[in-house]
Each structure stands twice: as C-alpha cells, then as structure tokens.
C-alpha atoms as a PDB file:
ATOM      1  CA  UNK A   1     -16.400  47.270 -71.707  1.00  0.00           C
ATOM      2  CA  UNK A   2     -16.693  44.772 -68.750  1.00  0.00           C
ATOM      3  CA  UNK A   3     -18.089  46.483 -65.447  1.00  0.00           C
ATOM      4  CA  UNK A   4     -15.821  45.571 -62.820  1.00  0.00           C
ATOM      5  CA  UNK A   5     -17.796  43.463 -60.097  1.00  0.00           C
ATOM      6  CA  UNK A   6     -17.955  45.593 -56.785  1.00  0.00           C
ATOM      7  CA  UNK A   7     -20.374  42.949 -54.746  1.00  0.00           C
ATOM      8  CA  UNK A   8     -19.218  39.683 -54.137  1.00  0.00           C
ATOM      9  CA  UNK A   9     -21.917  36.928 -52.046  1.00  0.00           C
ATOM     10  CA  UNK A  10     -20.235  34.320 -50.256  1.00  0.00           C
ATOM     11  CA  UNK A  11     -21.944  30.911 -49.961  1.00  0.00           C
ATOM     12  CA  UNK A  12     -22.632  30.189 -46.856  1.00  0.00           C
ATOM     13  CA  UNK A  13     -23.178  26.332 -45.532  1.00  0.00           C
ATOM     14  CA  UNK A  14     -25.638  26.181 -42.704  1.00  0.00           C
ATOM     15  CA  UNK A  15     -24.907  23.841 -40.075  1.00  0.00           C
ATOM     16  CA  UNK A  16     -27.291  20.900 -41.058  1.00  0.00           C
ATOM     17  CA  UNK A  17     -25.361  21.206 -44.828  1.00  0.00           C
ATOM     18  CA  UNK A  18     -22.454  20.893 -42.952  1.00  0.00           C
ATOM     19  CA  UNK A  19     -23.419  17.856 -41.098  1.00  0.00           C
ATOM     20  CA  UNK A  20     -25.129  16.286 -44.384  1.00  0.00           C
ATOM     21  CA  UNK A  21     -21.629  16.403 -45.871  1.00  0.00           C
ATOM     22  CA  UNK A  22     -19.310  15.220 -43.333  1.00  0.00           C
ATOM     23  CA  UNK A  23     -22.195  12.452 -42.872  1.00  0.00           C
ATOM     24  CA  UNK A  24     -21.538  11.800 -46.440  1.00  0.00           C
ATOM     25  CA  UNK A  25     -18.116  11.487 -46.052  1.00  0.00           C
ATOM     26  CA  UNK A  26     -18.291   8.805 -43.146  1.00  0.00           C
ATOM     27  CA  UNK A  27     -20.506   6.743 -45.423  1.00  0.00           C
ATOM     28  CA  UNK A  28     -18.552   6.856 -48.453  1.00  0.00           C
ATOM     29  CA  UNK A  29     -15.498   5.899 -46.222  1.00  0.00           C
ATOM     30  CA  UNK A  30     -17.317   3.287 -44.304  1.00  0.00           C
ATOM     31  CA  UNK A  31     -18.638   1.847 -47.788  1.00  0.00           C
ATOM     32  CA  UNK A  32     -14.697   1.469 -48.851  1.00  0.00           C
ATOM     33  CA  UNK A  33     -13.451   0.128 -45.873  1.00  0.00           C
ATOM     34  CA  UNK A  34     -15.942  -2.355 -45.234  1.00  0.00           C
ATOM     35  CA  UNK A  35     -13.639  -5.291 -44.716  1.00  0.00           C
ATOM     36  CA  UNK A  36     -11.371  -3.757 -43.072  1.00  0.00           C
ATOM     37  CA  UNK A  37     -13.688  -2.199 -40.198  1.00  0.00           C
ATOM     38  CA  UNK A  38     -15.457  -5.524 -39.996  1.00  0.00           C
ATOM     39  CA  UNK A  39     -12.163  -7.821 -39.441  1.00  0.00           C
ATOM     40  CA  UNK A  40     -11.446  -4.515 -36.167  1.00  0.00           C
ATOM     41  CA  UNK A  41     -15.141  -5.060 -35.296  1.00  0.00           C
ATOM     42  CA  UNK A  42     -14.504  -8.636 -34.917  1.00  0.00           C
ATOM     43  CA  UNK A  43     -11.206  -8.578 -33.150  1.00  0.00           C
ATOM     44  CA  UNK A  44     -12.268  -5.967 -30.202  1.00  0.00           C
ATOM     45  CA  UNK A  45     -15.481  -8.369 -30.171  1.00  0.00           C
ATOM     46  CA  UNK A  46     -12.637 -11.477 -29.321  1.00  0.00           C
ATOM     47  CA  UNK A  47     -10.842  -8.840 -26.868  1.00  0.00           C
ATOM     48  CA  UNK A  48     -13.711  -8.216 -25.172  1.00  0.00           C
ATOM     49  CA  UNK A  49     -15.037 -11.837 -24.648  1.00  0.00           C
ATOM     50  CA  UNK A  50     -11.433 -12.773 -23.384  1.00  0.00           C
ATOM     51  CA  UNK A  51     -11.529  -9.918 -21.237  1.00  0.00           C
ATOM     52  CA  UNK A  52      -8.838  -7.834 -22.799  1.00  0.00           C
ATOM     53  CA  UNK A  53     -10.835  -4.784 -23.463  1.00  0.00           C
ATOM     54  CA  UNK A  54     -11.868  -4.210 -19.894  1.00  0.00           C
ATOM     55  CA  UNK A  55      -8.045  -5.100 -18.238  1.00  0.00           C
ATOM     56  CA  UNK A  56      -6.862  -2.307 -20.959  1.00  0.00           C
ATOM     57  CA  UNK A  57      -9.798   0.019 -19.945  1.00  0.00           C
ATOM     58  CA  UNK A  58      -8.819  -0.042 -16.247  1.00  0.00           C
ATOM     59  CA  UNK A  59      -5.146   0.201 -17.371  1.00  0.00           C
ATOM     60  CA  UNK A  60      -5.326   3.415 -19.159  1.00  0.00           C
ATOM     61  CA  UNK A  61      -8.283   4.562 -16.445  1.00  0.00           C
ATOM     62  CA  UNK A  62      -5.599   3.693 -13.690  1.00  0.00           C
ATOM     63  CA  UNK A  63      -2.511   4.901 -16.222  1.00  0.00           C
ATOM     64  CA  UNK A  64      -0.116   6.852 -13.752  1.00  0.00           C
ATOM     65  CA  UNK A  65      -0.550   4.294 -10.735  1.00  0.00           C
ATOM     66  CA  UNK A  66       0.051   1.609 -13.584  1.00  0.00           C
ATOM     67  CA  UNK A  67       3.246   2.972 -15.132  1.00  0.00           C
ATOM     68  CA  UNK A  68       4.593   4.091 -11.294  1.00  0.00           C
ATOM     69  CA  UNK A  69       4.524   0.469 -10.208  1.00  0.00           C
ATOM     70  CA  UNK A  70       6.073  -1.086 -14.085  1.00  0.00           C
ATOM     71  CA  UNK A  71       8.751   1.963 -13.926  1.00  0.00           C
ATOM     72  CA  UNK A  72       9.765   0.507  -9.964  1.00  0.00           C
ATOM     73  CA  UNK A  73       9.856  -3.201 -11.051  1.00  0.00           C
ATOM     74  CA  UNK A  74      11.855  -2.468 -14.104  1.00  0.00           C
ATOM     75  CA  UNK A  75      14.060  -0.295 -11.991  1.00  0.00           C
ATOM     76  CA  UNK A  76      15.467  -3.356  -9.562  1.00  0.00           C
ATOM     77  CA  UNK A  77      18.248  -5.020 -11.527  1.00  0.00           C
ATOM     78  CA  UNK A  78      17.060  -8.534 -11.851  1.00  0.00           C
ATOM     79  CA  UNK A  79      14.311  -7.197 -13.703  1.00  0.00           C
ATOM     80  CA  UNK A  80      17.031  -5.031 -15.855  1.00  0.00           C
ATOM     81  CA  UNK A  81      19.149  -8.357 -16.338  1.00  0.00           C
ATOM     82  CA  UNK A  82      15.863 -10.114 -17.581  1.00  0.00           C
ATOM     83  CA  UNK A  83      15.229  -7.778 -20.113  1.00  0.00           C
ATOM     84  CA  UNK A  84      18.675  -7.256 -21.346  1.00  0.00           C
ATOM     85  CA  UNK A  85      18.841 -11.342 -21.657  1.00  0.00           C
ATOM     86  CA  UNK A  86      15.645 -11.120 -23.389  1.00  0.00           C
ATOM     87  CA  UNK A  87      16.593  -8.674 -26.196  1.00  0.00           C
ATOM     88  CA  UNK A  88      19.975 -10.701 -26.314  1.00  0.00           C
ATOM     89  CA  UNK A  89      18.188 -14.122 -26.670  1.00  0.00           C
ATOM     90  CA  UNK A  90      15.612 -12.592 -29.087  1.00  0.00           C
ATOM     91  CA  UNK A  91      18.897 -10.955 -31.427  1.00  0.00           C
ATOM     92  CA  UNK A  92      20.338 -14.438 -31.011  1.00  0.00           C
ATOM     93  CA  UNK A  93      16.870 -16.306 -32.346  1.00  0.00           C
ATOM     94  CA  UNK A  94      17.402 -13.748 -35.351  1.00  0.00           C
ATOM     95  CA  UNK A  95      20.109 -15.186 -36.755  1.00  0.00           C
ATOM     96  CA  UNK A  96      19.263 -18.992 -36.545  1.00  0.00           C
ATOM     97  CA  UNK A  97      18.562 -19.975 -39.985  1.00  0.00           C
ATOM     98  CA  UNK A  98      15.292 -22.207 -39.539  1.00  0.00           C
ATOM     99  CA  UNK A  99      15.559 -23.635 -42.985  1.00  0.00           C
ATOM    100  CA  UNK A 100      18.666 -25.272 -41.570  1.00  0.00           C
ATOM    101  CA  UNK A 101      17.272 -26.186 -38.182  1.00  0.00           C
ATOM    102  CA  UNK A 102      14.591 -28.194 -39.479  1.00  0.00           C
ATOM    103  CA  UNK A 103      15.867 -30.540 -40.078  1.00  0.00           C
ATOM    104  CA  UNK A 104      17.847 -31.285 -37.213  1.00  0.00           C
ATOM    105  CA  UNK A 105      14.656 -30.405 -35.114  1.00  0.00           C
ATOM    106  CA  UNK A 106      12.716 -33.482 -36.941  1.00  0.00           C
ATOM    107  CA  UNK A 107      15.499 -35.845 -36.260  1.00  0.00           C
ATOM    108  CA  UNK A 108      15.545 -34.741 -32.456  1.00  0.00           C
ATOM    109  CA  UNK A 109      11.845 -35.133 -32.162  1.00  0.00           C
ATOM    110  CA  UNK A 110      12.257 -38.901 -34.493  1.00  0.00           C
ATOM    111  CA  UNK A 111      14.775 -39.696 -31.285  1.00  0.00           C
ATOM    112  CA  UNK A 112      12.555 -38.818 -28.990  1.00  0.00           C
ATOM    113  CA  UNK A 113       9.472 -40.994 -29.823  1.00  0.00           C
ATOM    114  CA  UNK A 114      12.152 -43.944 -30.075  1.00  0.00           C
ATOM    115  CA  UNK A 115      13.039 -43.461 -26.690  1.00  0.00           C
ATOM    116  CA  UNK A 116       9.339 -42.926 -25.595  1.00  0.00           C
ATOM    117  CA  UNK A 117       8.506 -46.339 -27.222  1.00  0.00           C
ATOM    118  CA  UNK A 118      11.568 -48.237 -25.616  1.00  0.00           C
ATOM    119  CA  UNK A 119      11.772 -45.851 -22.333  1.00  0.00           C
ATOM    120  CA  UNK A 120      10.702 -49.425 -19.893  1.00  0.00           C
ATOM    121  CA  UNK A 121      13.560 -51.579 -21.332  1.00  0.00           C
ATOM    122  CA  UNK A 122      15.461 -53.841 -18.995  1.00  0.00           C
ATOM    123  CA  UNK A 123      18.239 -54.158 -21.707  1.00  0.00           C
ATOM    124  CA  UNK A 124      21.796 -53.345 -20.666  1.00  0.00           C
ATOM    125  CA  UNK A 125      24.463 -52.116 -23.163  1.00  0.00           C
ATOM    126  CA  UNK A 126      27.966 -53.574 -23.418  1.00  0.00           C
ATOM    127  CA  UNK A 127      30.788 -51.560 -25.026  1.00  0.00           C
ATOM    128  CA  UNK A 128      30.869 -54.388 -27.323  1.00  0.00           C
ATOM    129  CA  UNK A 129      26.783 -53.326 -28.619  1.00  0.00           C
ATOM    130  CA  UNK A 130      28.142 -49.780 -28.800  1.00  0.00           C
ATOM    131  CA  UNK A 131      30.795 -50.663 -31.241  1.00  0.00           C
ATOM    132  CA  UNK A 132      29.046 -52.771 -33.252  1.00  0.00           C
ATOM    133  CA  UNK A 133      25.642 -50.732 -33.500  1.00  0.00           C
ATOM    134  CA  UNK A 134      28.753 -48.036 -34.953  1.00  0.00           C
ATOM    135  CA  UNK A 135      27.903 -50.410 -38.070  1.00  0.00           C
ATOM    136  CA  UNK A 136      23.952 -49.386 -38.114  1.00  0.00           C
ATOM    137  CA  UNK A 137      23.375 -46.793 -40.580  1.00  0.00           C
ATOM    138  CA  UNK A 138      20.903 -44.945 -38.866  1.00  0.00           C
ATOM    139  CA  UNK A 139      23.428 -44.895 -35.546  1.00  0.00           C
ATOM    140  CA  UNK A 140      26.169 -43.647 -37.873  1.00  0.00           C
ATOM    141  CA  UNK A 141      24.706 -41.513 -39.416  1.00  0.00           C
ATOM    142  CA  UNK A 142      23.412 -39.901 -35.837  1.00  0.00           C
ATOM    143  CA  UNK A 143      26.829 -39.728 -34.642  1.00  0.00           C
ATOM    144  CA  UNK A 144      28.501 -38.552 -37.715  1.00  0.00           C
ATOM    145  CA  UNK A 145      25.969 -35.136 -37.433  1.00  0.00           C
ATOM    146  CA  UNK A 146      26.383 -35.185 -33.603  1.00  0.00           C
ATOM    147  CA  UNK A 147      30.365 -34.886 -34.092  1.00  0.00           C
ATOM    148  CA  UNK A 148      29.977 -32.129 -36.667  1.00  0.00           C
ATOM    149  CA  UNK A 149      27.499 -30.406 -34.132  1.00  0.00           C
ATOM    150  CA  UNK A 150      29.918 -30.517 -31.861  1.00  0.00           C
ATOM    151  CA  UNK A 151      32.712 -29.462 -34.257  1.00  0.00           C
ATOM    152  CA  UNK A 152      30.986 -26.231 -34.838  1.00  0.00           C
ATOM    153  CA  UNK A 153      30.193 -25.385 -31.215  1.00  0.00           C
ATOM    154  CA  UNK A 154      34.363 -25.818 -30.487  1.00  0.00           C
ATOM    155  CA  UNK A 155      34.702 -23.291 -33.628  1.00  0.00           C
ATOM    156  CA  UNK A 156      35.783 -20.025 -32.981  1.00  0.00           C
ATOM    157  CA  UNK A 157      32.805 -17.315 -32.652  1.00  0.00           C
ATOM    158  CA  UNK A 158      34.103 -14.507 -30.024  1.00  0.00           C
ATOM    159  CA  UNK A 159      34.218 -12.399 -33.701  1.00  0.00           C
ATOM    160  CA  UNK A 160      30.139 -12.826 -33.713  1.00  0.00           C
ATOM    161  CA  UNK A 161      29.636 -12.135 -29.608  1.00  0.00           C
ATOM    162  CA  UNK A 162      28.061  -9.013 -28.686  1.00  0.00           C
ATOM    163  CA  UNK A 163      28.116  -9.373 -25.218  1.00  0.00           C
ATOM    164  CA  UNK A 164      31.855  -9.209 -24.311  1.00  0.00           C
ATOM    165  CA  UNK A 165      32.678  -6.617 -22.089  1.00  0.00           C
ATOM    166  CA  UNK A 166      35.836  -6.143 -23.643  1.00  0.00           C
ATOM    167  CA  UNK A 167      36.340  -3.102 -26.354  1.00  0.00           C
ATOM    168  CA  UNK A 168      37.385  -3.816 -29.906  1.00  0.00           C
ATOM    169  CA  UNK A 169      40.909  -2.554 -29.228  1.00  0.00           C
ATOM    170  CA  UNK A 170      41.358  -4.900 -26.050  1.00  0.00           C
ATOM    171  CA  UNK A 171      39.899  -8.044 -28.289  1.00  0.00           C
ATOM    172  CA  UNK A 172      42.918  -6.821 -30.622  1.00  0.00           C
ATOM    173  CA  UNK A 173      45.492  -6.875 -27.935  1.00  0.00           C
ATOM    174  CA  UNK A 174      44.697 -10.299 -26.133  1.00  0.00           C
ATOM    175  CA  UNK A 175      44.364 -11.848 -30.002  1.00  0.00           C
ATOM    176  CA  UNK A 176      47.790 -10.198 -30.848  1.00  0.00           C
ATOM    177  CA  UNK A 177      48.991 -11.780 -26.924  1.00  0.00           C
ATOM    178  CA  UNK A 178      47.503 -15.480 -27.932  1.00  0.00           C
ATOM    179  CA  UNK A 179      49.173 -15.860 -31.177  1.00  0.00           C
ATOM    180  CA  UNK A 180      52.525 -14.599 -29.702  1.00  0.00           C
ATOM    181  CA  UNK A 181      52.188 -17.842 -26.828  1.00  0.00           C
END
C-alpha cells in the first residue's frame, strides 16, 4: 500500500521571479497590442503639441475649483435654457434623414453660386419676367419643390413635438374642442 504523504513543500516565487513574470506579461501584451498602443501614443503626442494635455493636466490638478465654477454657470438659467435647446436641437438633427436632404442641400448651394455670379446686376424684374420665366424648366422646377417644402412645413406635426408643455390628456381635450368648432 500507498504511504499517505504527511509533508507537503510549497513553491515559493521570490520576488525577482515575480517581477520576471509580470515583466513577461507586459511584453507579451505590448507585443499584441502593438497597433493599438502606437495609434494612443500618437494621439496624446497630437494632444500634447496642441496643448490639450497640459489644459487637462491643470484641469484635473485644479479639479474642485474647476467643477465649483462649471456647477455655478450651469446653475443660472440661461445657461440651463442653452443646454436644454441644445439636447432638443441635437434630438431634432437625429431624425433628419440626410439621404433626403442632400439633395435639396446641393440645389441650395447650385442657387447660391448663381446668385454669387449675377449678385452686381442692374437688371430689374417685371411681373411680366416672373410669369414668363414660370415657363423655364429649371425655374419650375425650383418652385414646384419650394411649394411642396412649404406644403410640408403647413402639415400637421404637434403629434411629433416634444416640447409642448401640455400633457397627453390636455392635447386630447383641445383636439376633441377643435374638431367640435
């Protein structure tokens, strides 16, 4: 039969093992995230020419005195109304569709160089040139999208608002109240 085993060694790691294997470690995760720590290397080397790094270093150095004066300004209520319009305007920005602005953006910005090159023109315009340049396909065409811009901004959108003080019971009751006038 087996003896049973009554003395049991531990390994011990001595300090410099220790240190050789952590070392180790770092290298081995250095070596594998190469890239990456060279792209961070590179970026705090931009901060630092622009001058971030040393603004942030004085902001966390100075960090209470720095967040005592931001909590005050944030605390008067034009600076409360600023940021409120802010997150509304950036919400709002959200749900434009650029793949349908685009369009409409070029054409505004094609408008705009025609009226840079013929901004010095003497020319006057008779009601009579209005009328007929209605026959100009280009002209039409403007106006035709200008009146169905304007079509949709007469549309009804107080269902999309997010900003009316009123409840979703009151918007009931004064939409119950306009169909009954």
């Amino acid at each position: 039969m087996a003896k049973a085993i009554k003395n049991v060694q531990k390994q011990t790691i001595t300090a410099e093992e220790k240190r050789s294997n952590d070392l180790r470690e770092v290298e081995d995760a250095l070596i594998q995230n190469k890239t990456a720590i060279l792209q961070t290397l590179e970026i705090l080397n931009h901060m630092n020419e622009k001058g971030i790094l040393p603004l942030l270093n004085g902001l966390f150095g100075q960090g209470d005195k720095v967040m005592d004066i931001a909590v005050k300004a944030m605390d008067k209520p034009e600076n409360t109304n600023t940021l409120k319009n802010l997150l509304l305007l950036l919400g709002t920005l959200g749900m434009i569709n650029v793949k349908q602005l685009e369009p409409f953006l070029l054409k505004i910005d094609a408008g705009i160089a025609r009226v840079a090159e013929h901004k010095d023109t003497d020319e006057k315009t008779s009601y009579f040139d209005i009328v007929r340049s209605l026959k100009d396909p280009e002209i039409n065409k403007a106006v035709t999208i200008l009146m169905q811009f304007l079509k949709g901004m007469g549309q009804e959108t107080e269902h999309y608002e997010k900003t009316t003080g009123d409840s979703p019971k009151q918007r009931v009751k004064q939409s119950k109240e306009k169909t009954l006038e």
